[in-house]
Protein backbone atom coordinates (compact mmCIF):
# COMPACT_ATOMS: atom_id res chain seq x y z
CA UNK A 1 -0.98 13.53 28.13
CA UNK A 2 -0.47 10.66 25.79
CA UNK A 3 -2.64 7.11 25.93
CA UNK A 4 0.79 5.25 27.50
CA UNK A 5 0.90 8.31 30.18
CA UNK A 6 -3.06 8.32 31.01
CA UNK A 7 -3.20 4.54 31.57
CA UNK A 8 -0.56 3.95 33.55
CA UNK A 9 -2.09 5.96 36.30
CA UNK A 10 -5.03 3.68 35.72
CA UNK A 11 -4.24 0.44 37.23
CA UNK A 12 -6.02 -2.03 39.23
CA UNK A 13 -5.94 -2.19 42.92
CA UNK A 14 -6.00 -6.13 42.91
CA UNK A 15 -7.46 -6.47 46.76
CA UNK A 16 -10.42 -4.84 44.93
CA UNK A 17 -9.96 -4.27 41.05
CA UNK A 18 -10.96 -1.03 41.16
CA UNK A 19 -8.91 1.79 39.18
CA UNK A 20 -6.51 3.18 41.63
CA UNK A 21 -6.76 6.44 39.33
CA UNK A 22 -10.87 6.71 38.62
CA UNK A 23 -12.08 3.98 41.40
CA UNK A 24 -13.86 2.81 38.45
CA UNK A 25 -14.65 -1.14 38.20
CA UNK A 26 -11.37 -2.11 36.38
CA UNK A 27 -10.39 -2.28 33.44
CA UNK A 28 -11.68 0.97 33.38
CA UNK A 29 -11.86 2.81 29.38
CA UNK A 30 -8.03 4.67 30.04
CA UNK A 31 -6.97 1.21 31.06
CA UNK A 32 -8.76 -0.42 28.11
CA UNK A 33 -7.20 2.20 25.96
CA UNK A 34 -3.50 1.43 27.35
CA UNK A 35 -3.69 -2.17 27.20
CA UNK A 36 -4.82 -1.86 23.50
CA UNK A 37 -2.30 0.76 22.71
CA UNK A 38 0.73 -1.06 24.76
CA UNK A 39 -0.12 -4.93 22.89
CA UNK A 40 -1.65 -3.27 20.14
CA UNK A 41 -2.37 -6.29 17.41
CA UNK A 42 -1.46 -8.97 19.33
CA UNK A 43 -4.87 -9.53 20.69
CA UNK A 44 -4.08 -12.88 21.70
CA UNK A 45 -1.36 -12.18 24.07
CA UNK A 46 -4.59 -9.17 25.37
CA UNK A 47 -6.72 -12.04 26.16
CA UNK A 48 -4.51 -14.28 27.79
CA UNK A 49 -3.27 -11.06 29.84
CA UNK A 50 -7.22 -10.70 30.67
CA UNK A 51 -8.02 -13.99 31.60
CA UNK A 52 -4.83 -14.28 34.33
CA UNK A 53 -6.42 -11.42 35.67
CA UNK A 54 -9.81 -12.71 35.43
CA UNK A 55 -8.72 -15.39 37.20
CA UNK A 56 -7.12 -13.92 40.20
CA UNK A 57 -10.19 -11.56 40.38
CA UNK A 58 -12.48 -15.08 40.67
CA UNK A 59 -10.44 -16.78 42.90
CA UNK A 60 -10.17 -13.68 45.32
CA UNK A 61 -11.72 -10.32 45.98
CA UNK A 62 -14.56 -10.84 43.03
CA UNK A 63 -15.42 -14.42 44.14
CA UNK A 64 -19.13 -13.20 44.86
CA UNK A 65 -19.93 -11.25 41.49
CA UNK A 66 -21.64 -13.19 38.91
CA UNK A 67 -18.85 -14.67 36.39
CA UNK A 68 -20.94 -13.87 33.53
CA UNK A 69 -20.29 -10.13 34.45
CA UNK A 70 -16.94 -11.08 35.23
CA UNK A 71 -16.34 -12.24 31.95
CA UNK A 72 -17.44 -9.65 29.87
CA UNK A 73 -15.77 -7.17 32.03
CA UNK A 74 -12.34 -8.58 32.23
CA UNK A 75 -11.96 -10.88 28.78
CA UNK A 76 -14.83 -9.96 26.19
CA UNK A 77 -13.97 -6.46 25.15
CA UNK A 78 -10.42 -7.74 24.35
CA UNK A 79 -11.60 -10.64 21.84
């Protein structure tokens, strides 16, 4: 199973982010690895894709987490 096949059965539930595959805290690594793999050197388009969802995680089912956590879970590791 390629990278491309692997992560797109690794996507977020967004009432929850959690990996619909894994039920890891998303983005879990396979979806870290497809995102990288599928914008590959355009990391800022990566960001900007992490931050939207960052956003809709803040403003809805992660509203209670700490945004530090939030941060480095959703935006950091694509910088």
């Amino acid at each position: 199973m390629t990278v491309e096949e692997m992560g797109l059965a690794h996507q977020a539930d967004r009432t929850s982010y959690q990996c619909l595959c894994c039920l890891k805290p998303w983005p879990c690594d396979p979806a870290r690895e497809y995102l990288i793999v599928t914008m590959g050197h355009d990391h800022p388009q990566l960001a900007i894709r992490m931050w939207n969802e960052l956003e809709h995680a803040v403003m809805g089912p992660l509203r209670h987490e700490p945004v530090g956590e939030l941060v480095e879970r959703f935006v950091r590791w694509a910088a």
